[in-house]
C-alpha atoms as a PDB file:
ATOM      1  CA  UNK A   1     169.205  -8.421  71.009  1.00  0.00           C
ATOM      2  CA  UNK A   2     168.180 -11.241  73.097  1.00  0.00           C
ATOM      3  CA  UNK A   3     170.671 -13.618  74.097  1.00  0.00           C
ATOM      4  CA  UNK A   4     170.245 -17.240  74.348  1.00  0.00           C
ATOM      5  CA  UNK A   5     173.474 -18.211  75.281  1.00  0.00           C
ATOM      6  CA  UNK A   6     174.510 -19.069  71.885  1.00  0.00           C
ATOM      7  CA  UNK A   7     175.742 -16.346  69.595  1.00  0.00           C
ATOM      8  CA  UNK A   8     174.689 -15.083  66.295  1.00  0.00           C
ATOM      9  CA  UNK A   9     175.999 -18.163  64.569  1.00  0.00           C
ATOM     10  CA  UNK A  10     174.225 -20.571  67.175  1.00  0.00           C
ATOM     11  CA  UNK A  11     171.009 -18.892  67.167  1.00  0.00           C
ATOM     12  CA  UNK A  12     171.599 -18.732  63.382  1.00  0.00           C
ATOM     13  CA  UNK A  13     172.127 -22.726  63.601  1.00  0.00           C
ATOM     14  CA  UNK A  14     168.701 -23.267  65.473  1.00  0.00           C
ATOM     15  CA  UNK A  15     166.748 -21.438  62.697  1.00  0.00           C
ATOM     16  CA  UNK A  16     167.837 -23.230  60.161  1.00  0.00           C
ATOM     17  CA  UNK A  17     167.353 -26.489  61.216  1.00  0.00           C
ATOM     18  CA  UNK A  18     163.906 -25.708  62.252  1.00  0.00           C
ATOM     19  CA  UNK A  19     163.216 -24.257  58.669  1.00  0.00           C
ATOM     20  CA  UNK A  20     164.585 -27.388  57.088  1.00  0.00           C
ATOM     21  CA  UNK A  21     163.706 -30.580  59.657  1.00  0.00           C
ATOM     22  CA  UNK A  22     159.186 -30.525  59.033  1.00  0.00           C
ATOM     23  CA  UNK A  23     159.078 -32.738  55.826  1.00  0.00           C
ATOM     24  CA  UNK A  24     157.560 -30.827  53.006  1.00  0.00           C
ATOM     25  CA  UNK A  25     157.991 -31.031  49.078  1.00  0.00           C
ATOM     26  CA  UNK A  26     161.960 -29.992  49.162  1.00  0.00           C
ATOM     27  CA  UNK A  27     162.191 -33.566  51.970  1.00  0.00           C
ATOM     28  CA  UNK A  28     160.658 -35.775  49.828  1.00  0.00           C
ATOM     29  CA  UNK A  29     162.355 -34.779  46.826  1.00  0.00           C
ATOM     30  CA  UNK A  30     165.749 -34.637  48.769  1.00  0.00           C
ATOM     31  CA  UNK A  31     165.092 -38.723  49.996  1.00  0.00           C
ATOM     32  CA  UNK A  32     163.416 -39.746  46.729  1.00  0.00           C
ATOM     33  CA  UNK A  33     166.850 -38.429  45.176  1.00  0.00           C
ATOM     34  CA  UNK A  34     168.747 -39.866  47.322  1.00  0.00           C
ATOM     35  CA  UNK A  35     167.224 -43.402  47.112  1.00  0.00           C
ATOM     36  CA  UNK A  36     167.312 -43.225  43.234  1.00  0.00           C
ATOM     37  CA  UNK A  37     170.305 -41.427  42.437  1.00  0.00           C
ATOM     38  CA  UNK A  38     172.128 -41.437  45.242  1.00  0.00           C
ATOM     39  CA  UNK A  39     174.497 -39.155  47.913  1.00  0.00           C
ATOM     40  CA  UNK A  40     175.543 -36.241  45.603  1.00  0.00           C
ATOM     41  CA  UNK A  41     172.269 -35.715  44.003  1.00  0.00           C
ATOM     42  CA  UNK A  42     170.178 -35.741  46.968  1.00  0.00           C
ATOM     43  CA  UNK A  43     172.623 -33.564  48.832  1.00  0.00           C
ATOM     44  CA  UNK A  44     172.305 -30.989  46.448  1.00  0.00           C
ATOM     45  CA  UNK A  45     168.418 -31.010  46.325  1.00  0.00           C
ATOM     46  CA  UNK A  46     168.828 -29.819  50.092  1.00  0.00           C
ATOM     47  CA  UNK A  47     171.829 -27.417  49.326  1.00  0.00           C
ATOM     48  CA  UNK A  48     169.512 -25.561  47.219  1.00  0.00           C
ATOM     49  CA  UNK A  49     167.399 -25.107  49.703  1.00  0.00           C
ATOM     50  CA  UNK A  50     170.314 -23.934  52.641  1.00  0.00           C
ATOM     51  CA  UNK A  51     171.058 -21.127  49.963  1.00  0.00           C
ATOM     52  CA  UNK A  52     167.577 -19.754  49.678  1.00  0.00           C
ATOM     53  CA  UNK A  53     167.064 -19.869  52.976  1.00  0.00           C
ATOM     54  CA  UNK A  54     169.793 -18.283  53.903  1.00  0.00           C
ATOM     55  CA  UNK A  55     169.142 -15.358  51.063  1.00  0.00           C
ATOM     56  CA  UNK A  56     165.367 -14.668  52.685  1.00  0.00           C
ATOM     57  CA  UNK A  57     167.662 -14.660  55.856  1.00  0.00           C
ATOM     58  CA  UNK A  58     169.999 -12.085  54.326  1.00  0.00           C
ATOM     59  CA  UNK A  59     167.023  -9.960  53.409  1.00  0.00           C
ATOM     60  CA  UNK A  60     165.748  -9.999  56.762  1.00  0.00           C
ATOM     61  CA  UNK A  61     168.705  -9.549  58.825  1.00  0.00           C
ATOM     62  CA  UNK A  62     170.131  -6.570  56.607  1.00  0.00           C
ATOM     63  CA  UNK A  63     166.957  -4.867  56.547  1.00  0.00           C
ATOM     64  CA  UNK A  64     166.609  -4.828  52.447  1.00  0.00           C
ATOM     65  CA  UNK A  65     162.775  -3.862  53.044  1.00  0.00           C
ATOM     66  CA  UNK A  66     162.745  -3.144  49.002  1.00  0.00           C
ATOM     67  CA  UNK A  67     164.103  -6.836  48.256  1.00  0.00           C
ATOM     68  CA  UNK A  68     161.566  -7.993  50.738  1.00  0.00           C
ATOM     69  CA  UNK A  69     158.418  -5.730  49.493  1.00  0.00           C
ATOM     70  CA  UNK A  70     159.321  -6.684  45.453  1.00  0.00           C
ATOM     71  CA  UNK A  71     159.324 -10.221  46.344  1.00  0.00           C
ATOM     72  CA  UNK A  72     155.852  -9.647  48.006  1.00  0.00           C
ATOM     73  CA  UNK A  73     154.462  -7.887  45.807  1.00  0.00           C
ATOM     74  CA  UNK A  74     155.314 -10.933  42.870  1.00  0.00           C
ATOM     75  CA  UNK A  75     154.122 -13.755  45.320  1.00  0.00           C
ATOM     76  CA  UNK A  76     150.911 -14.698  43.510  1.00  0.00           C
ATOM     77  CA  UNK A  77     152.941 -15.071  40.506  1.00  0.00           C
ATOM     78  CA  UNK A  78     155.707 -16.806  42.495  1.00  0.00           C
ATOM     79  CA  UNK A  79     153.751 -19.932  44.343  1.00  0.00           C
ATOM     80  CA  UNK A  80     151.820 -20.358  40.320  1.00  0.00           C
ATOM     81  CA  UNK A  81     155.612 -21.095  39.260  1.00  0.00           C
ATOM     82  CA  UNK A  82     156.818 -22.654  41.525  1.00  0.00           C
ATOM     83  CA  UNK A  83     153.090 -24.700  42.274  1.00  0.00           C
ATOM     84  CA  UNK A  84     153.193 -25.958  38.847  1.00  0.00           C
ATOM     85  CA  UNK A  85     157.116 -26.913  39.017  1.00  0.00           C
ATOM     86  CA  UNK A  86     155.911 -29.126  41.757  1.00  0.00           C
ATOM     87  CA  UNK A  87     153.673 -31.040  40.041  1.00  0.00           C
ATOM     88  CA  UNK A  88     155.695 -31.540  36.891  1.00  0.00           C
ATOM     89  CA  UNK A  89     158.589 -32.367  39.716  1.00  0.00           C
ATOM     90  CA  UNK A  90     156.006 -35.303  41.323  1.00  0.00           C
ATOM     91  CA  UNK A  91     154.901 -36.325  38.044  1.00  0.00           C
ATOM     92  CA  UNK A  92     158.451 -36.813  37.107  1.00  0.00           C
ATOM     93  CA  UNK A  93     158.751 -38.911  40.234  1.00  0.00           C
ATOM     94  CA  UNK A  94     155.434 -40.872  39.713  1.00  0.00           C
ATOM     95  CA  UNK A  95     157.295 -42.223  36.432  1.00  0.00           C
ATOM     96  CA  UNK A  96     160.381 -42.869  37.671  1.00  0.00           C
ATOM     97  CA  UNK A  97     161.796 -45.913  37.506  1.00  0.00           C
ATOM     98  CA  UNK A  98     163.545 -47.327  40.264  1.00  0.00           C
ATOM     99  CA  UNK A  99     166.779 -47.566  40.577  1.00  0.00           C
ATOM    100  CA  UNK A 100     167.959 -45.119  37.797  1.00  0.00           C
ATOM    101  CA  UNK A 101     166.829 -42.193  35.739  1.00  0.00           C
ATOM    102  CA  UNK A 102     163.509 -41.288  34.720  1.00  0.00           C
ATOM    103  CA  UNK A 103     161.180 -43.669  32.321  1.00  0.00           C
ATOM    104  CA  UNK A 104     160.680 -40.452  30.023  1.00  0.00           C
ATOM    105  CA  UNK A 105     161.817 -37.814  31.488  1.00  0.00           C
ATOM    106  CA  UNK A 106     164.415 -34.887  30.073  1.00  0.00           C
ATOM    107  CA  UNK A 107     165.219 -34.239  33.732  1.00  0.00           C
ATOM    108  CA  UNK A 108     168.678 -35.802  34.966  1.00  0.00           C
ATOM    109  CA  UNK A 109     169.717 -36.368  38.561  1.00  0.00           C
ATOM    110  CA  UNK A 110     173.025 -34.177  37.829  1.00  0.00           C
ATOM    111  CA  UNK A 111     173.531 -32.457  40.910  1.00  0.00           C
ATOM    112  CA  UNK A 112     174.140 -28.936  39.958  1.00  0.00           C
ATOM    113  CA  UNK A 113     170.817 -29.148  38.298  1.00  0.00           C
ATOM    114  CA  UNK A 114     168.646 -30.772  41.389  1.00  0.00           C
ATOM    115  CA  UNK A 115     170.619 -27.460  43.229  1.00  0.00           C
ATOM    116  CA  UNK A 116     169.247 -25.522  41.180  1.00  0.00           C
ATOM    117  CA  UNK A 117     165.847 -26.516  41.133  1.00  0.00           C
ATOM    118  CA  UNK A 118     165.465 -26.224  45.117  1.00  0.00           C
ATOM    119  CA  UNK A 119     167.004 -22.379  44.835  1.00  0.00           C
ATOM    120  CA  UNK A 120     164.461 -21.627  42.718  1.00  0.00           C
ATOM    121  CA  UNK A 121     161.560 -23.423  43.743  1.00  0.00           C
ATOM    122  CA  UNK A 122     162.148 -22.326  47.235  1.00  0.00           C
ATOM    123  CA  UNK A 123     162.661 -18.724  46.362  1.00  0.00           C
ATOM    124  CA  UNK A 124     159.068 -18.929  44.976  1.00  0.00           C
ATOM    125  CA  UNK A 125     157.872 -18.789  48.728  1.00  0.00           C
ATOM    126  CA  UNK A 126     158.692 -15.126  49.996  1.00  0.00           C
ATOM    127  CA  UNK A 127     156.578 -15.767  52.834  1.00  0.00           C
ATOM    128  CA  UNK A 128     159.998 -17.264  54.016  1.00  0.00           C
ATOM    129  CA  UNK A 129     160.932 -13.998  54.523  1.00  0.00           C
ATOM    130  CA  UNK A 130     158.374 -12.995  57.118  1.00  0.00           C
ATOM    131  CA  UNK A 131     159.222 -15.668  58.857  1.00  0.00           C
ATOM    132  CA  UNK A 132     162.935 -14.439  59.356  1.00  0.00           C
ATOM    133  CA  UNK A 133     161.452 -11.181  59.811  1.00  0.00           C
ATOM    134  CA  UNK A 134     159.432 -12.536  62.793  1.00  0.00           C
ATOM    135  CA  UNK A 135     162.091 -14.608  64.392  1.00  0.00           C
ATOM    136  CA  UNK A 136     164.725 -11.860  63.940  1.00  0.00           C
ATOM    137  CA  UNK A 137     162.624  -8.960  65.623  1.00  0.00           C
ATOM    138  CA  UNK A 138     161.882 -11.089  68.392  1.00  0.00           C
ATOM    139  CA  UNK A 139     165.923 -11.731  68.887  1.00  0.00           C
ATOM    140  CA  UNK A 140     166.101  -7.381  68.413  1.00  0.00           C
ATOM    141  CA  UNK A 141     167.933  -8.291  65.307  1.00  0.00           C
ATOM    142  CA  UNK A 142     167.602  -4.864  63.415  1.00  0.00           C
ATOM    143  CA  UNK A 143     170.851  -4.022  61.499  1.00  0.00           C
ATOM    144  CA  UNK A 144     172.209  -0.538  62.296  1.00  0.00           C
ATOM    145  CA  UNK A 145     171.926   0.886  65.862  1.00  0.00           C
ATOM    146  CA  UNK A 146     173.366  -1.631  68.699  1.00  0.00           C
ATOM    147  CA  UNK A 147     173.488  -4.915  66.048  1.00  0.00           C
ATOM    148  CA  UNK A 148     175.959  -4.228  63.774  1.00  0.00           C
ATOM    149  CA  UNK A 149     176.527  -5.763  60.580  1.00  0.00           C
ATOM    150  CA  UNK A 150     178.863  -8.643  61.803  1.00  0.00           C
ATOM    151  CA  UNK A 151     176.498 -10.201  64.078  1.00  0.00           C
ATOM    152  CA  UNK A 152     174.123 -10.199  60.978  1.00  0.00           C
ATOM    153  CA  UNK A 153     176.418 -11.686  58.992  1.00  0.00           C
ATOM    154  CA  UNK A 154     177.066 -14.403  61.476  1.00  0.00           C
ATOM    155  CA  UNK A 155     173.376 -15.211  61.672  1.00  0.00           C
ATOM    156  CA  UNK A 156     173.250 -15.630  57.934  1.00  0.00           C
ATOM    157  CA  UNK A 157     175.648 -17.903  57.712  1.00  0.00           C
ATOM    158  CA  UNK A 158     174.293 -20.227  60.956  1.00  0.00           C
ATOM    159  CA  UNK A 159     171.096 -20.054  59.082  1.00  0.00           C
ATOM    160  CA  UNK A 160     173.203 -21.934  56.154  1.00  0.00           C
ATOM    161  CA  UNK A 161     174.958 -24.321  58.420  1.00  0.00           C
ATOM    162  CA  UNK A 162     172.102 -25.457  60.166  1.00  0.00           C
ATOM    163  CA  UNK A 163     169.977 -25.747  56.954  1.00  0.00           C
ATOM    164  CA  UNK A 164     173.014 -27.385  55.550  1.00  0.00           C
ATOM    165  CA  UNK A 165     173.681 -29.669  58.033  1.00  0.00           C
ATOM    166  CA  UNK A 166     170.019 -31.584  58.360  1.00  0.00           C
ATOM    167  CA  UNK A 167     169.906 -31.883  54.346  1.00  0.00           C
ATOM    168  CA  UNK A 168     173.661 -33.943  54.890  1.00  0.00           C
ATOM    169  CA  UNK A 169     171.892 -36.113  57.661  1.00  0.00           C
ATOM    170  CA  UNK A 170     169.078 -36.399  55.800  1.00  0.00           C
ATOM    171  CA  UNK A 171     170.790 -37.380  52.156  1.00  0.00           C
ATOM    172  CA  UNK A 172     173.567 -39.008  53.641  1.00  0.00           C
ATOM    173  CA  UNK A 173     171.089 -41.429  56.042  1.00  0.00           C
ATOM    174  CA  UNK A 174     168.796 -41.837  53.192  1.00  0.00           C
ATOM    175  CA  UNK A 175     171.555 -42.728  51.334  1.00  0.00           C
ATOM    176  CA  UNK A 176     174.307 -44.605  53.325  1.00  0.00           C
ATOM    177  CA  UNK A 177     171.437 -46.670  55.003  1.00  0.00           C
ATOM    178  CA  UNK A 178     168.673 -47.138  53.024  1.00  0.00           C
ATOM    179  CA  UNK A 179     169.612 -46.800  49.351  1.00  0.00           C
ATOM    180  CA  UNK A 180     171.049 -50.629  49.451  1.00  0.00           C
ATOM    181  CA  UNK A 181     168.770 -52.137  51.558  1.00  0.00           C
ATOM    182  CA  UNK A 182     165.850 -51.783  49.479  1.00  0.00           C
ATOM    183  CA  UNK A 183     164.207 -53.520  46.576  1.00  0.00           C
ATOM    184  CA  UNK A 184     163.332 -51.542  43.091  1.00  0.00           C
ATOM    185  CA  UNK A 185     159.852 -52.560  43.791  1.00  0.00           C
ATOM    186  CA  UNK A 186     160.052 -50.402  47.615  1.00  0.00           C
ATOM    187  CA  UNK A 187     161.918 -48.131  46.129  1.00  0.00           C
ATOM    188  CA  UNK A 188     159.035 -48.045  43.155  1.00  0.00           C
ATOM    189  CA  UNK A 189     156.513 -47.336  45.695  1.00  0.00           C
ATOM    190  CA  UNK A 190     158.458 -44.373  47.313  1.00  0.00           C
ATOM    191  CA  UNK A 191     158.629 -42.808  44.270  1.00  0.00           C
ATOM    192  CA  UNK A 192     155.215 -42.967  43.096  1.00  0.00           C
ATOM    193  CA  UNK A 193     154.232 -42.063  46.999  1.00  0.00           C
ATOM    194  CA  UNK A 194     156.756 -39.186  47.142  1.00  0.00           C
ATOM    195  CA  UNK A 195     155.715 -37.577  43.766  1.00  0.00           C
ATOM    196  CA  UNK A 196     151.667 -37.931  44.430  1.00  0.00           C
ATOM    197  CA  UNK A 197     152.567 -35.533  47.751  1.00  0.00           C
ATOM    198  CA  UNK A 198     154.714 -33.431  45.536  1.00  0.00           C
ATOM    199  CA  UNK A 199     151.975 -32.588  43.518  1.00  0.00           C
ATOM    200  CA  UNK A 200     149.819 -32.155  46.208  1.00  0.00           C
ATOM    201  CA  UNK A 201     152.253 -29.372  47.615  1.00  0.00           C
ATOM    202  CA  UNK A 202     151.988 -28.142  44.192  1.00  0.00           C
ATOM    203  CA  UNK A 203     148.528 -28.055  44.165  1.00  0.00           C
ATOM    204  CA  UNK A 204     148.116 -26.441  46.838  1.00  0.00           C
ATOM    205  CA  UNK A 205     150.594 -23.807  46.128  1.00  0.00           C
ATOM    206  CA  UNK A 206     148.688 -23.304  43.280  1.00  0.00           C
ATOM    207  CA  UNK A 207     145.570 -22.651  44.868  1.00  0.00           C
ATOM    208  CA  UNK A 208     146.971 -20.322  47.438  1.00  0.00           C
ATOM    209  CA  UNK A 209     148.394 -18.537  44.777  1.00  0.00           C
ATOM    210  CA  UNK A 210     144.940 -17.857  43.220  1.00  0.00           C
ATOM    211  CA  UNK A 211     143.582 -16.393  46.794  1.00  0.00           C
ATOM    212  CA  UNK A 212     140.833 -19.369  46.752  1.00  0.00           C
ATOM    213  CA  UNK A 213     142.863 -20.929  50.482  1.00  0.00           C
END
């Protein structure tokens, strides 16, 4: 393996911030959250994401090549799910009014189910798991022979931490320092801005799903 001076769990660390810092549909959902509904809820929008990460980081450090090649295999069928979650996600967000739950929607901002809803729609992207694949082999993280399945394990969980760690900053700044300061009508705009990109990630989920990108 090649060392960086930092360990499995601070190599781990570095990957998972770098998965989770570029703003994409899981960001905007995770500030939108956390502007409407606060800490918790936003918090656990990001969560979501940490755990699936660190799952397609699992497969790839442990070598589960049949975990890996199933997930594959489904991921037409994958980004159409979890394309069209997106847009019913944004659309949600287009109607939201500021400041408290949706106009009409039968989506709350409970925490456990904003978790949930980043595991899964997160999970519909197994190209996250080339990625690890990528980033691993060029560390010589193969498990077996001179790796061992400690050091694995360590860079499993840093991959958690450091996922988990920018969605606290994130939620918590959001939050903490922006939640109060705003007016409904800002916070009105954000919302409506934040779910017409969600859809767009959706769409184009969608349309990489169908082979046409």
């Amino acid at each position: 393996m090649a060392d960086l001076g930092l360990g499995p769990l601070g190599q781990g660390l570095l990957f998972g911030l770098a998965l989770a810092m570029p703003v994409g549909a899981i960001g905007l959902l995770c500030i939108r959250r956390s502007l409407d509904h606060g800490f918790a809820t936003g918090f656990a929008t990001g969560l979501g994401a940490a755990v699936a990460d660190a799952g397609y980081g699992a497969v790839a450090a442990f070598g589960l090549t049949s975990v890996s090649d199933f997930l594959l295999a489904w991921q037409q069928v994958l980004a159409l799910a979890g394309g069209a979650a997106l847009i019913w996600l944004g659309l949600q967000s287009w109607r939201a009014r500021p400041g408290g739950p949706a106009a009409t929607s039968s989506v709350g901002p409970h925490p456990i189910l904003a978790f949930a809803q980043t595991v899964g729609l997160t999970l519909a992207n197994p190209q996250t798991v080339l990625t690890f694949i990528a980033l691993f082999a060029g560390l010589g993280v193969v498990l077996g022979d001179d790796f061992g399945w400690r050091p694995a394990a360590l860079l499993v969980a840093g991959v958690f931490l450091g996922s988990a760690a920018w969605w606290l900053i994130l939620a918590g700044g959001v939050a903490g320092l922006l939640r109060r300061r705003l007016s409904a009508a800002v916070i009105g705009w954000i919302n409506r801005g934040a779910g017409a990109l969600v859809m767009g990630f959706g769409l184009l989920a969608i349309v990489g799903g169908l082979g046409l990108i």
